[in-house]
C-alpha atoms as a PDB file:
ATOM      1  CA  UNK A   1      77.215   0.647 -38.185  1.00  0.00           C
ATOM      2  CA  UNK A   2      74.565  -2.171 -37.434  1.00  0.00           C
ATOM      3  CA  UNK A   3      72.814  -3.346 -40.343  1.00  0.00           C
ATOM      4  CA  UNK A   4      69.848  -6.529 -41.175  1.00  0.00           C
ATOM      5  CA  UNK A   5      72.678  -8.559 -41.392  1.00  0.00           C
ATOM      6  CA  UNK A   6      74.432  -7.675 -37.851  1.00  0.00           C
ATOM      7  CA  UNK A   7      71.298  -7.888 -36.443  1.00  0.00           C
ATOM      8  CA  UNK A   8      69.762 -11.324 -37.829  1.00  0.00           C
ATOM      9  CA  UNK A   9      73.801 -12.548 -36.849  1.00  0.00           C
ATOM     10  CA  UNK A  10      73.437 -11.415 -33.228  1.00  0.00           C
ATOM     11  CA  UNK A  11      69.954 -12.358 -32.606  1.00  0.00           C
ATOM     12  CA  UNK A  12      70.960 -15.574 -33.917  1.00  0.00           C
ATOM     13  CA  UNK A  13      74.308 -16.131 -31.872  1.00  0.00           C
ATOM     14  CA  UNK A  14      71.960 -14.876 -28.485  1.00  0.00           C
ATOM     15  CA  UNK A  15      69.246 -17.481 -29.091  1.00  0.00           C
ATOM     16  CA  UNK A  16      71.615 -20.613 -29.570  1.00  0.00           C
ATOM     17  CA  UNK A  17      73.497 -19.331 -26.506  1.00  0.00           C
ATOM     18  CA  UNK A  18      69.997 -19.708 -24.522  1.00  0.00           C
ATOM     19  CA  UNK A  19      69.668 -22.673 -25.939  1.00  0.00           C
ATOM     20  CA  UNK A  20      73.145 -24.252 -24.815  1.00  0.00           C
ATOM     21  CA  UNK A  21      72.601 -23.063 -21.424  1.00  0.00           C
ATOM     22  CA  UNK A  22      69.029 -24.779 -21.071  1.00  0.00           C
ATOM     23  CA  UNK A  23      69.646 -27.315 -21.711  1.00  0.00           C
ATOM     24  CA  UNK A  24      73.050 -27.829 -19.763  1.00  0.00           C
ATOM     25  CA  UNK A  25      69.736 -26.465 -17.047  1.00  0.00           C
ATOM     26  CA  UNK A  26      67.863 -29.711 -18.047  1.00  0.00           C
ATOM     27  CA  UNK A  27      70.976 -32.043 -18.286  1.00  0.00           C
ATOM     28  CA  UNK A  28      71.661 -30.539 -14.095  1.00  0.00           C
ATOM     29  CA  UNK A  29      68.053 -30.658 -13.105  1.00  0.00           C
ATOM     30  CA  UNK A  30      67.714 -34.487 -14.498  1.00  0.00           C
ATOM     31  CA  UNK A  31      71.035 -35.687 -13.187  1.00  0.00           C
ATOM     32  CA  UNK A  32      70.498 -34.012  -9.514  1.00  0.00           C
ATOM     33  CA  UNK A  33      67.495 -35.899  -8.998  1.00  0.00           C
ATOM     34  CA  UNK A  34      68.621 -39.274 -10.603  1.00  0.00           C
ATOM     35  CA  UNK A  35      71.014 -38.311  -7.668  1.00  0.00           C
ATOM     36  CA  UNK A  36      69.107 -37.551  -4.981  1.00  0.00           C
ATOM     37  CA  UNK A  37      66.957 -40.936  -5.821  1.00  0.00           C
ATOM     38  CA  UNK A  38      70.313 -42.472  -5.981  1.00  0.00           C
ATOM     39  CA  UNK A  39      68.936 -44.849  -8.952  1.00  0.00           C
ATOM     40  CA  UNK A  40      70.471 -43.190 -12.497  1.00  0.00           C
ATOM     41  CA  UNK A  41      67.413 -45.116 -14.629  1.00  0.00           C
ATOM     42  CA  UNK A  42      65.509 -41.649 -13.752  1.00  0.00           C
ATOM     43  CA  UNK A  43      67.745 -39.716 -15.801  1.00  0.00           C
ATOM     44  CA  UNK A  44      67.984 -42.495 -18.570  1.00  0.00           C
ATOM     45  CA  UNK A  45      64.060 -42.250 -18.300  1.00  0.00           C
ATOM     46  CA  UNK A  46      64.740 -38.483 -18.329  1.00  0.00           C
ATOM     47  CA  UNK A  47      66.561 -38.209 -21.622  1.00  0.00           C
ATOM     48  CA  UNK A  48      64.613 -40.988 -23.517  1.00  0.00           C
ATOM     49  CA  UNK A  49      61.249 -39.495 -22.980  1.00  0.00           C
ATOM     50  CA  UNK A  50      62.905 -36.252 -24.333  1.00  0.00           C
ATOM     51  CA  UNK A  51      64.240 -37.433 -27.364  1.00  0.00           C
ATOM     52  CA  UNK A  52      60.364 -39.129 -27.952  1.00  0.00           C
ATOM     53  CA  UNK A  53      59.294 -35.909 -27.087  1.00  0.00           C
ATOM     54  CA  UNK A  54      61.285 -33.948 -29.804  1.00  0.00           C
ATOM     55  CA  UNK A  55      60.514 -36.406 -32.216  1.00  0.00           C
ATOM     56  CA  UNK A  56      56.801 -36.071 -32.134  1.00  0.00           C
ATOM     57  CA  UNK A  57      56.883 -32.960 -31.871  1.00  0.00           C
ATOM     58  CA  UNK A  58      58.945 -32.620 -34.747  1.00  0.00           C
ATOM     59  CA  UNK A  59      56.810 -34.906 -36.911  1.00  0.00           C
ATOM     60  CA  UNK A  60      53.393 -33.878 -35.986  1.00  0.00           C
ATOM     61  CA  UNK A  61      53.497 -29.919 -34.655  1.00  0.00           C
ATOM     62  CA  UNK A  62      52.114 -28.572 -37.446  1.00  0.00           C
ATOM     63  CA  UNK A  63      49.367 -30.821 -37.593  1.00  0.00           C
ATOM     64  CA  UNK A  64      48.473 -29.954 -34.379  1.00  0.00           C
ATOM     65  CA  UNK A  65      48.660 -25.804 -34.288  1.00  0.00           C
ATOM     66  CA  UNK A  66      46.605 -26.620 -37.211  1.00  0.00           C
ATOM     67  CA  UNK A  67      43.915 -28.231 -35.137  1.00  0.00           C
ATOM     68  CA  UNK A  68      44.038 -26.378 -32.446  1.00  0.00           C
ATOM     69  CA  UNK A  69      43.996 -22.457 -34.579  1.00  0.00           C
ATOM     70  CA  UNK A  70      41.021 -23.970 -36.658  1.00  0.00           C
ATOM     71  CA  UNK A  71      42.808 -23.405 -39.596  1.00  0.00           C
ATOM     72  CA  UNK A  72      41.499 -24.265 -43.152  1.00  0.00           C
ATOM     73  CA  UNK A  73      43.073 -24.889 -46.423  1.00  0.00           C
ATOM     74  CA  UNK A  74      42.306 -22.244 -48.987  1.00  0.00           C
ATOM     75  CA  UNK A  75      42.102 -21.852 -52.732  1.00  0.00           C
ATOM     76  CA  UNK A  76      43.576 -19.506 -54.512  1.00  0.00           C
ATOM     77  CA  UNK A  77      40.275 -18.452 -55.978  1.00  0.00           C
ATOM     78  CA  UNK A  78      39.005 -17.834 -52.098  1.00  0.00           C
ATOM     79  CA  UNK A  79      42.036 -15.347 -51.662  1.00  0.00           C
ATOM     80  CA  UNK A  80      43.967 -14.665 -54.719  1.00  0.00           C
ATOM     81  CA  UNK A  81      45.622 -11.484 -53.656  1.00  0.00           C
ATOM     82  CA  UNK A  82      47.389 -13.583 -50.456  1.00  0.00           C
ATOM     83  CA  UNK A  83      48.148 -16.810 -52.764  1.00  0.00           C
ATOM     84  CA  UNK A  84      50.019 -14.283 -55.110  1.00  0.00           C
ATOM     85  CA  UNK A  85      51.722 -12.151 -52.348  1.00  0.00           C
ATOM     86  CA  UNK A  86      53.587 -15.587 -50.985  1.00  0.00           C
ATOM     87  CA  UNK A  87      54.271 -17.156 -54.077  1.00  0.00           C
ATOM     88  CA  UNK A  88      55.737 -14.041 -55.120  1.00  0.00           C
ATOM     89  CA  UNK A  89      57.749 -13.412 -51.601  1.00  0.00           C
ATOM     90  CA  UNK A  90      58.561 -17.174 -51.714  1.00  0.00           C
ATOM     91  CA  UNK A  91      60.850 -16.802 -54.977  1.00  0.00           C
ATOM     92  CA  UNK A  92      62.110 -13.729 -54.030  1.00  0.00           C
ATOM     93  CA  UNK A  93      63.240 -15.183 -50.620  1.00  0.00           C
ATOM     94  CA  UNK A  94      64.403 -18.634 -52.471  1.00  0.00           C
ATOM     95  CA  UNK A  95      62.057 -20.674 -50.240  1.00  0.00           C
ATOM     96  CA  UNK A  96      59.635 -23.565 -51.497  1.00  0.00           C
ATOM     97  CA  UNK A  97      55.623 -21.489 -51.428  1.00  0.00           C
ATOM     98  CA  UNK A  98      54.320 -23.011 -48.179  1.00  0.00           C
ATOM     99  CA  UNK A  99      50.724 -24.107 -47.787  1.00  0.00           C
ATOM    100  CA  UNK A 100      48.300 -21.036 -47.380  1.00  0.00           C
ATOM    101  CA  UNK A 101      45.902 -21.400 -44.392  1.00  0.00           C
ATOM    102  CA  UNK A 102      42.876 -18.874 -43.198  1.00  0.00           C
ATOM    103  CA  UNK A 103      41.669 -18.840 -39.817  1.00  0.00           C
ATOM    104  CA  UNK A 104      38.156 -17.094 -39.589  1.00  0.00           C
ATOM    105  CA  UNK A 105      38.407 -14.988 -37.375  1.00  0.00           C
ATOM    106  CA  UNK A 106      38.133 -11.318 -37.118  1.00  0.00           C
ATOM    107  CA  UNK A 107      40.745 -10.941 -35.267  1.00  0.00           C
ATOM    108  CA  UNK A 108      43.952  -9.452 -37.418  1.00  0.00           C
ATOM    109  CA  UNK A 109      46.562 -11.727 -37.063  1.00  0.00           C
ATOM    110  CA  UNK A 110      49.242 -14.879 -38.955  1.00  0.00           C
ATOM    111  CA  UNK A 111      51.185 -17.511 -37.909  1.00  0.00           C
ATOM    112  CA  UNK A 112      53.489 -20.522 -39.593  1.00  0.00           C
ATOM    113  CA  UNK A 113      54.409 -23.698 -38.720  1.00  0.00           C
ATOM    114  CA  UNK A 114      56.280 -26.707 -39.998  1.00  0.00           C
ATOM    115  CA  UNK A 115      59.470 -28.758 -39.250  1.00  0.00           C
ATOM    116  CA  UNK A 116      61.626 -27.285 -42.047  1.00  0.00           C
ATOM    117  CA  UNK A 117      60.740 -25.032 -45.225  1.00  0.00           C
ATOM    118  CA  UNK A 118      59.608 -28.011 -47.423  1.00  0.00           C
ATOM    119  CA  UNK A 119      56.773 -28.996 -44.989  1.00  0.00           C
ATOM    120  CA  UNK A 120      55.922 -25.714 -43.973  1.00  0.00           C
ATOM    121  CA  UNK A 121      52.502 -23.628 -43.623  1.00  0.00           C
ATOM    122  CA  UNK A 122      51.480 -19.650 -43.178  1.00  0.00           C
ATOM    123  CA  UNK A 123      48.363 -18.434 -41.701  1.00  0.00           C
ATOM    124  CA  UNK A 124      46.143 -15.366 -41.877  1.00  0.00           C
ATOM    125  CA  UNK A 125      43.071 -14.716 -40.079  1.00  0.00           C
ATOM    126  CA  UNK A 126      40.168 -13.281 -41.890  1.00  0.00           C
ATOM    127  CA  UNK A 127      40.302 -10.394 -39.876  1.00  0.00           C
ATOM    128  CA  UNK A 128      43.806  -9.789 -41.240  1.00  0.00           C
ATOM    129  CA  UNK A 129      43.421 -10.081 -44.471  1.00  0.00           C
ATOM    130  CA  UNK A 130      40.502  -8.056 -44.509  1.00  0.00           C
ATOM    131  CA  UNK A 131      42.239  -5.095 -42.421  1.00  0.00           C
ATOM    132  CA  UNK A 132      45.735  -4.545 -43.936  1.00  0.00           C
ATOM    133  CA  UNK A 133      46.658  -2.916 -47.578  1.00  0.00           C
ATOM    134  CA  UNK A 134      48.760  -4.721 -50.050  1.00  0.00           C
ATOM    135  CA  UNK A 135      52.152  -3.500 -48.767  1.00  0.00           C
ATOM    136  CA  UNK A 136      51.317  -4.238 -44.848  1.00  0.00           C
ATOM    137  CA  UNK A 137      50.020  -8.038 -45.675  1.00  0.00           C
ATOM    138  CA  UNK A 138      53.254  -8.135 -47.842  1.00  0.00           C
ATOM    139  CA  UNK A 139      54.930  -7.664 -44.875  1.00  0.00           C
ATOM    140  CA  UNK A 140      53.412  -9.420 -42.848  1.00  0.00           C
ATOM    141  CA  UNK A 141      53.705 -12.300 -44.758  1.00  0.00           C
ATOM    142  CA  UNK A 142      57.694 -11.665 -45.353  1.00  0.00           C
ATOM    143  CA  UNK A 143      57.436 -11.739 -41.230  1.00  0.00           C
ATOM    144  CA  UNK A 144      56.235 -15.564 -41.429  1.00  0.00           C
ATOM    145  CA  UNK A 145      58.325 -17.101 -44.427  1.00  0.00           C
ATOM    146  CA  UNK A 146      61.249 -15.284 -42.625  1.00  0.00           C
ATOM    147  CA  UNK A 147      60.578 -17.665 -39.860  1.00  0.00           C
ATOM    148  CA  UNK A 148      60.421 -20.523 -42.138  1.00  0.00           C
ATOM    149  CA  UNK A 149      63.781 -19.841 -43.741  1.00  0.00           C
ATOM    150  CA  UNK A 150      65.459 -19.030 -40.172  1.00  0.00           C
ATOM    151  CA  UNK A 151      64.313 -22.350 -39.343  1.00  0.00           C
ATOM    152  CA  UNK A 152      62.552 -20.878 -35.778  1.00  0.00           C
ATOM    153  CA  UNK A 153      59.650 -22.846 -36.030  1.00  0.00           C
ATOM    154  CA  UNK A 154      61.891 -26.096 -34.784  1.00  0.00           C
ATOM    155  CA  UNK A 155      63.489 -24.045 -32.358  1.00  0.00           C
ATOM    156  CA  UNK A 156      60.287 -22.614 -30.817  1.00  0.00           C
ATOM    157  CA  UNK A 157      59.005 -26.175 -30.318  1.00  0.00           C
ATOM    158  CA  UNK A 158      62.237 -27.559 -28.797  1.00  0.00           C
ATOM    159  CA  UNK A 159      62.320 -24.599 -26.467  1.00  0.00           C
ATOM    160  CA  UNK A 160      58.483 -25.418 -25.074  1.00  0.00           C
ATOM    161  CA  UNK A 161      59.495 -29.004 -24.853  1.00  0.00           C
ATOM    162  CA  UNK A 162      62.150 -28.380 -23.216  1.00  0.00           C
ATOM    163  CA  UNK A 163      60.349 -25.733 -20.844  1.00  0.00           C
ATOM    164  CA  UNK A 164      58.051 -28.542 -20.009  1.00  0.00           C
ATOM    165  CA  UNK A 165      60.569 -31.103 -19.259  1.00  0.00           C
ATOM    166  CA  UNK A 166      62.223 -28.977 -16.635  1.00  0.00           C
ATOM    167  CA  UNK A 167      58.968 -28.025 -15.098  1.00  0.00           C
ATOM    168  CA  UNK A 168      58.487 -32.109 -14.658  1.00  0.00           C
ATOM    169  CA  UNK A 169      61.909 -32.726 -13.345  1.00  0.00           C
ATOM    170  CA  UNK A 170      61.509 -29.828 -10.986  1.00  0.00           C
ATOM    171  CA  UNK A 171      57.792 -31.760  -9.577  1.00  0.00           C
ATOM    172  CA  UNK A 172      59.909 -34.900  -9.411  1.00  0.00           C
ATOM    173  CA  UNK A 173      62.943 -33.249  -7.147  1.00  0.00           C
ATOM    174  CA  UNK A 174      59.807 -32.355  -5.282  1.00  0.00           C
ATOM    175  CA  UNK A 175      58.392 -35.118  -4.649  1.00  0.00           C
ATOM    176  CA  UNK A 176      61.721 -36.438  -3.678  1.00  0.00           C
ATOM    177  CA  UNK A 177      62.333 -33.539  -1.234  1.00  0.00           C
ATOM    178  CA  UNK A 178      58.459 -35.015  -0.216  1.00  0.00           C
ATOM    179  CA  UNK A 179      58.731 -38.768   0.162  1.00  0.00           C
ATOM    180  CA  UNK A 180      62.294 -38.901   1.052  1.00  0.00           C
ATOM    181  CA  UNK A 181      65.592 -40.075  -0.869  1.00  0.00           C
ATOM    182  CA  UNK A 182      68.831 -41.492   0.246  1.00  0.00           C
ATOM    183  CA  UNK A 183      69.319 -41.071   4.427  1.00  0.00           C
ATOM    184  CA  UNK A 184      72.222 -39.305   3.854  1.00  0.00           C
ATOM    185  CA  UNK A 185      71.226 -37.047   1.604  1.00  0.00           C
ATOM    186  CA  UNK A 186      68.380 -36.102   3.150  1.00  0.00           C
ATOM    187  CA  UNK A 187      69.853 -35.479   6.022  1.00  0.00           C
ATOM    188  CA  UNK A 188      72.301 -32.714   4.072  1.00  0.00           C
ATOM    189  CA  UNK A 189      70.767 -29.121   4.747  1.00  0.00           C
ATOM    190  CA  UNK A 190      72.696 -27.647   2.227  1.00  0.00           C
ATOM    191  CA  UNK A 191      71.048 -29.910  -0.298  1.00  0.00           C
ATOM    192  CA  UNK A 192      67.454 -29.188   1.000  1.00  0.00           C
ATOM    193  CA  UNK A 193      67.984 -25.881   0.389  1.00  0.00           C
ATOM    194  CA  UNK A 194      69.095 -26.398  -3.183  1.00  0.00           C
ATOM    195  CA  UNK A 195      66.311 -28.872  -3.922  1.00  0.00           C
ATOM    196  CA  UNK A 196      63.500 -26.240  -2.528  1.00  0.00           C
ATOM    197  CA  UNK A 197      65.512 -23.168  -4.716  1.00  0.00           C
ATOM    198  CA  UNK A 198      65.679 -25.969  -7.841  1.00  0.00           C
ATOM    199  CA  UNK A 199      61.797 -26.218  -7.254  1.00  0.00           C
ATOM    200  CA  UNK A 200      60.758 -23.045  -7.397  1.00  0.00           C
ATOM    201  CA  UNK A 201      63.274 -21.187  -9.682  1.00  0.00           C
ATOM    202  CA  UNK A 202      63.168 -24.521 -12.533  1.00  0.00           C
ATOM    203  CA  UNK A 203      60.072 -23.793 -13.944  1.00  0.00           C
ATOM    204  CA  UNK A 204      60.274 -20.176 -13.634  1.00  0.00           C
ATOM    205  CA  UNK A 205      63.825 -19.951 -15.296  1.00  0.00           C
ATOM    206  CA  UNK A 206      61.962 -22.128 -17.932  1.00  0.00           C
ATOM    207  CA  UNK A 207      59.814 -20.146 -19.015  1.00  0.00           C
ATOM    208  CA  UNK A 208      61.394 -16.518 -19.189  1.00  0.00           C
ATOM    209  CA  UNK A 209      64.060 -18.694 -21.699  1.00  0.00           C
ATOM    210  CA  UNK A 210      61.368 -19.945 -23.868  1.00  0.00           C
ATOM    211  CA  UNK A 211      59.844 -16.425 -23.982  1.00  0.00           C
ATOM    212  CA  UNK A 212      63.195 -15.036 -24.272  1.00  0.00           C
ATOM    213  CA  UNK A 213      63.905 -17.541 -27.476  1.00  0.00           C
ATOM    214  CA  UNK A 214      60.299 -16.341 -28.496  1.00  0.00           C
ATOM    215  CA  UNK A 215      61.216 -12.354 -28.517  1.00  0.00           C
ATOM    216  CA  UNK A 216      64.193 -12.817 -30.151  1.00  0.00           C
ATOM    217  CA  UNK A 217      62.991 -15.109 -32.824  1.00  0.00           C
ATOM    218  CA  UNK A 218      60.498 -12.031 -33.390  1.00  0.00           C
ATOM    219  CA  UNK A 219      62.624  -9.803 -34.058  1.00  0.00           C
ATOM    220  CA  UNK A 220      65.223 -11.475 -36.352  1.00  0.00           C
ATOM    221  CA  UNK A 221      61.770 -12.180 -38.372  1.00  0.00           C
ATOM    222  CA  UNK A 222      61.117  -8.112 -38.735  1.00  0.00           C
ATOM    223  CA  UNK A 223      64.561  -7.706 -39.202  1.00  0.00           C
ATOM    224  CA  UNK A 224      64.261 -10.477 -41.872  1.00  0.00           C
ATOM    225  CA  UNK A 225      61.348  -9.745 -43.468  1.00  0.00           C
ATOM    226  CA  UNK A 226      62.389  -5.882 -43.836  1.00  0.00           C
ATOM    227  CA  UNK A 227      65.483  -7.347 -45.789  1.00  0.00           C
ATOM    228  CA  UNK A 228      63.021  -9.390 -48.144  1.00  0.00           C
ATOM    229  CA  UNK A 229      60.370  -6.732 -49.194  1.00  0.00           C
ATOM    230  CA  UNK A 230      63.314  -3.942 -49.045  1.00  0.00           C
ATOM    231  CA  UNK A 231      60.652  -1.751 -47.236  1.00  0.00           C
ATOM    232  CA  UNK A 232      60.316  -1.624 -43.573  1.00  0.00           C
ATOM    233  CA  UNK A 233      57.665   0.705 -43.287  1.00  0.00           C
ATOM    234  CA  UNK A 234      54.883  -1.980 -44.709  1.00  0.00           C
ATOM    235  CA  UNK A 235      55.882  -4.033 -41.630  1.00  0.00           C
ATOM    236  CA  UNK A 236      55.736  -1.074 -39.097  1.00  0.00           C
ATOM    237  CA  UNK A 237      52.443   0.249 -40.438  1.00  0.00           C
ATOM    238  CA  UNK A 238      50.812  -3.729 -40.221  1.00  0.00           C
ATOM    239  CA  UNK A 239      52.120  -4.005 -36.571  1.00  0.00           C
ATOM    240  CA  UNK A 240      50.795  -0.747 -35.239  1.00  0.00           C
ATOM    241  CA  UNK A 241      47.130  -1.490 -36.706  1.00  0.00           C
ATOM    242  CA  UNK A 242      47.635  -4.916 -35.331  1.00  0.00           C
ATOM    243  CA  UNK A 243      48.188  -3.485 -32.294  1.00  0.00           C
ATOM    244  CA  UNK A 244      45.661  -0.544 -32.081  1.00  0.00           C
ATOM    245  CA  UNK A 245      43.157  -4.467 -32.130  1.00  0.00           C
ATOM    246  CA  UNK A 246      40.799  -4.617 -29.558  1.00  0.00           C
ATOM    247  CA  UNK A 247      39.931  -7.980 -29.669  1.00  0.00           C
ATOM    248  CA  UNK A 248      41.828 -10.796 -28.900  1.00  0.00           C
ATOM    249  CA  UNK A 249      41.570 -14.077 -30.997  1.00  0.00           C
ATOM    250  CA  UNK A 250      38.154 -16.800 -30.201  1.00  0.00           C
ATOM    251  CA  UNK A 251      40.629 -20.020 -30.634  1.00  0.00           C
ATOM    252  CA  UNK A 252      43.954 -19.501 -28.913  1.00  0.00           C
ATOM    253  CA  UNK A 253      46.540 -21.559 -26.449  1.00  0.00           C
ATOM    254  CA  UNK A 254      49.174 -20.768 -24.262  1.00  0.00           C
ATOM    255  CA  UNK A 255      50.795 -23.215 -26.086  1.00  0.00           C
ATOM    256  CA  UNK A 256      50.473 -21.806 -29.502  1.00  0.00           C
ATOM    257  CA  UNK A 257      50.732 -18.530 -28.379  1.00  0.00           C
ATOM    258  CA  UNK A 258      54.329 -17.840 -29.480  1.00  0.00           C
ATOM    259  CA  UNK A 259      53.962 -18.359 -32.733  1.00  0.00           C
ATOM    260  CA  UNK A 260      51.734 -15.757 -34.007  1.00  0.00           C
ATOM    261  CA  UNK A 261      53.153 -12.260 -35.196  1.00  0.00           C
ATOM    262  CA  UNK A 262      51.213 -10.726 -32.269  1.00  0.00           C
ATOM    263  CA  UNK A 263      50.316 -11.477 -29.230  1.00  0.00           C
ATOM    264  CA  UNK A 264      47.034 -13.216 -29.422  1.00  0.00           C
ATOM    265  CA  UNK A 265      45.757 -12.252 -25.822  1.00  0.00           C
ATOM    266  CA  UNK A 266      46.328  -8.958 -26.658  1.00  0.00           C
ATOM    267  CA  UNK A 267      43.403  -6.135 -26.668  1.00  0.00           C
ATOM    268  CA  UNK A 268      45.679  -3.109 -27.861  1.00  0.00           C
ATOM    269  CA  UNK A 269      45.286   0.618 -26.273  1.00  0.00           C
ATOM    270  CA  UNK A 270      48.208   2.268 -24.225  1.00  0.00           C
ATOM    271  CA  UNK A 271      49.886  -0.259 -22.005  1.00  0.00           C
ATOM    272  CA  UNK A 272      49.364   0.557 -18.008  1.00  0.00           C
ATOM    273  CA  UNK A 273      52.396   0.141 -15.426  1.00  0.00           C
ATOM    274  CA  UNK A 274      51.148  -3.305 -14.856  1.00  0.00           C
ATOM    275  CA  UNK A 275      51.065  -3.897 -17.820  1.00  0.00           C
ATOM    276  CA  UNK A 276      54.580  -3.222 -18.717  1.00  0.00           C
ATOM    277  CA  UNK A 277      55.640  -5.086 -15.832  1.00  0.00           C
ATOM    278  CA  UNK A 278      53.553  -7.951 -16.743  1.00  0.00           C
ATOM    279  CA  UNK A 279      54.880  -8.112 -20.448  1.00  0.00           C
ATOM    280  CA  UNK A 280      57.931  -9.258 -19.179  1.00  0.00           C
ATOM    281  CA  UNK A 281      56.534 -13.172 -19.262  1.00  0.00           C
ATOM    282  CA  UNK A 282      54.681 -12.046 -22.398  1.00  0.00           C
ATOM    283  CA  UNK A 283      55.470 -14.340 -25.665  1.00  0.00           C
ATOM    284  CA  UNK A 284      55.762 -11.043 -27.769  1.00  0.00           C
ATOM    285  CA  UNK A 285      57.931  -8.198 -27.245  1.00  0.00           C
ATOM    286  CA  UNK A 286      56.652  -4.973 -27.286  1.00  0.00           C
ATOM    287  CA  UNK A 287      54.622  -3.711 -30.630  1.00  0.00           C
ATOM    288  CA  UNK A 288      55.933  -0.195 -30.226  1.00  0.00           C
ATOM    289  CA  UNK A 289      59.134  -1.595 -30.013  1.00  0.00           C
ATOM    290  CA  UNK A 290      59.229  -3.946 -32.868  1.00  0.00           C
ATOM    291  CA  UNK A 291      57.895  -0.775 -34.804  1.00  0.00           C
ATOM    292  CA  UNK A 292      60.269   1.672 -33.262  1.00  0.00           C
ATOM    293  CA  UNK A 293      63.301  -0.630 -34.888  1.00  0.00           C
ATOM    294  CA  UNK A 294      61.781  -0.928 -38.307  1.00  0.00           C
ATOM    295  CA  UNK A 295      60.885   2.618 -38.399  1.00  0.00           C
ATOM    296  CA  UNK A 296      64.952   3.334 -37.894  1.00  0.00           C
ATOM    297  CA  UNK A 297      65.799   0.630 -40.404  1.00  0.00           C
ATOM    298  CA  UNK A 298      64.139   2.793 -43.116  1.00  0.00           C
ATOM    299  CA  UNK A 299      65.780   5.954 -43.076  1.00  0.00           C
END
């Protein structure tokens, strides 16, 4: 019988999986155009800017969702009910009580951030706070310090760095295919055809494995946090008024998109055909299917 643990364990064993295979994807994409070029300082250039890459974005990530959310620092006396609901979830779930950020907006909706759990920071908007009951924000909160302790904020950020550095080795094989290469090479249909495939499935394969890292990251967090607070429901009831929102949040990215509980574009209501179809490159997996599985884990 599947339990929180067999879940967080598979969820976990699926996204590092992903993970191995993109980037064996990148190592490929970087070493068939090095190729191609027939000069291997492109993939040395390759690699090094993706290491400086990973390190900044290790270092600085947080301080730059912060920026670009509009998040502020808040006092406990601004929002004592939150500051006690994350210290108190924070020693429960052994973690070090992250920094406690609002964003005003009315939008319902959290997020954290940070390179490991002693740097780390959780989010509410104003709208969120203001909308949900004690036992909903609870778990809410449970959601985001269950992606501090899983570590998934790192792993979020590698993925979109490494989703952009295949979607600039795919333009360079490109431009290669363009401006020409080796005269053999070029020459070799069979490698045309590869190259033009590479360009146009690269970026695309990409992205569905950073949103893919994304939805299950989301769910090992509900399945996490319904472990911490020991009841689902307050989780499940937070989601589907987050989701019965209308109005999607004033200061949002693409690129920060992932890491809120909900999808940030969202506007809520009963999801269309095209809509369904269309959430398949969403960030977020389905709300009624997030609540659908923490609904089951409580009986």
């Amino acid at each position: 019988m599947a339990t929180l643990y067999t879940q967080q364990d598979s969820n976990i064993r699926k996204t590092w999986f992903l993970m191995g295979s993109f980037l064996i994807a990148v190592i490929a994409i970087g070493y068939v155009v090095s190729w191609y070029l027939n000069d291997s300082s492109i993939l040395y250039l390759a690699v090094i800017f993706a290491i400086m890459t990973n390190i900044g974005s290790y270092w600085f990530s947080d301080k730059l969702v912060l920026s670009m959310t509009g998040a502020k620092p808040v006092e406990r006396q601004e929002a004592p009910e939150l500051y006690n609901i994350v210290e108190n979830l924070s020693i429960t779930a052994g973690l070090p009580t992250p920094k406690i950020y609002l964003v005003n907006d009315p939008s319902p909706n959290a997020f954290a951030t940070g390179r490991d759990p002693e740097h780390a920071v959780v989010a509410a908007t104003t709208g969120l706070v203001a909308l949900l009951n004690k036992n909903e924000l609870e778990g809410v909160m449970a959601h985001e310090l269950s992606h501090i302790g899983n570590r998934d904020m790192l792993v979020m950020t590698v993925a979109v760095v490494l989703a952009g550095f295949v979607a600039i080795l795919a333009d360079f094989l490109s431009r290669a295919l363009m401006f020409g290469g080796d005269s053999d090479r070029e020459r070799n249909p069979l490698f045309l055809i590869l190259g033009i495939a590479g360009i146009i499935l690269a970026p695309i394969a990409a992205q569905m494995i950073q949103l893919a890292i994304s939805r299950k990251r989301e769910y090992l967090a509900d399945a996490s946090a319904a472990l911490l607070t020991r009841y689902p429901e307050g989780l499940a009831s937070a989601l589907e008024k987050i989701s019965q929102n209308h109005q999607p949040l004033r200061r949002v990215s693409h690129a920060t998109a992932h890491l809120f509980i909900a999808d940030p574009y969202s506007v809520g209501g009963k999801r269309s055909i095209g809509q369904k179809i269309n959430g398949l490159f969403a960030t977020h997996p389905p709300a009624e299917d997030r609540i659908r599985i923490l609904r089951e884990m409580g009986r």
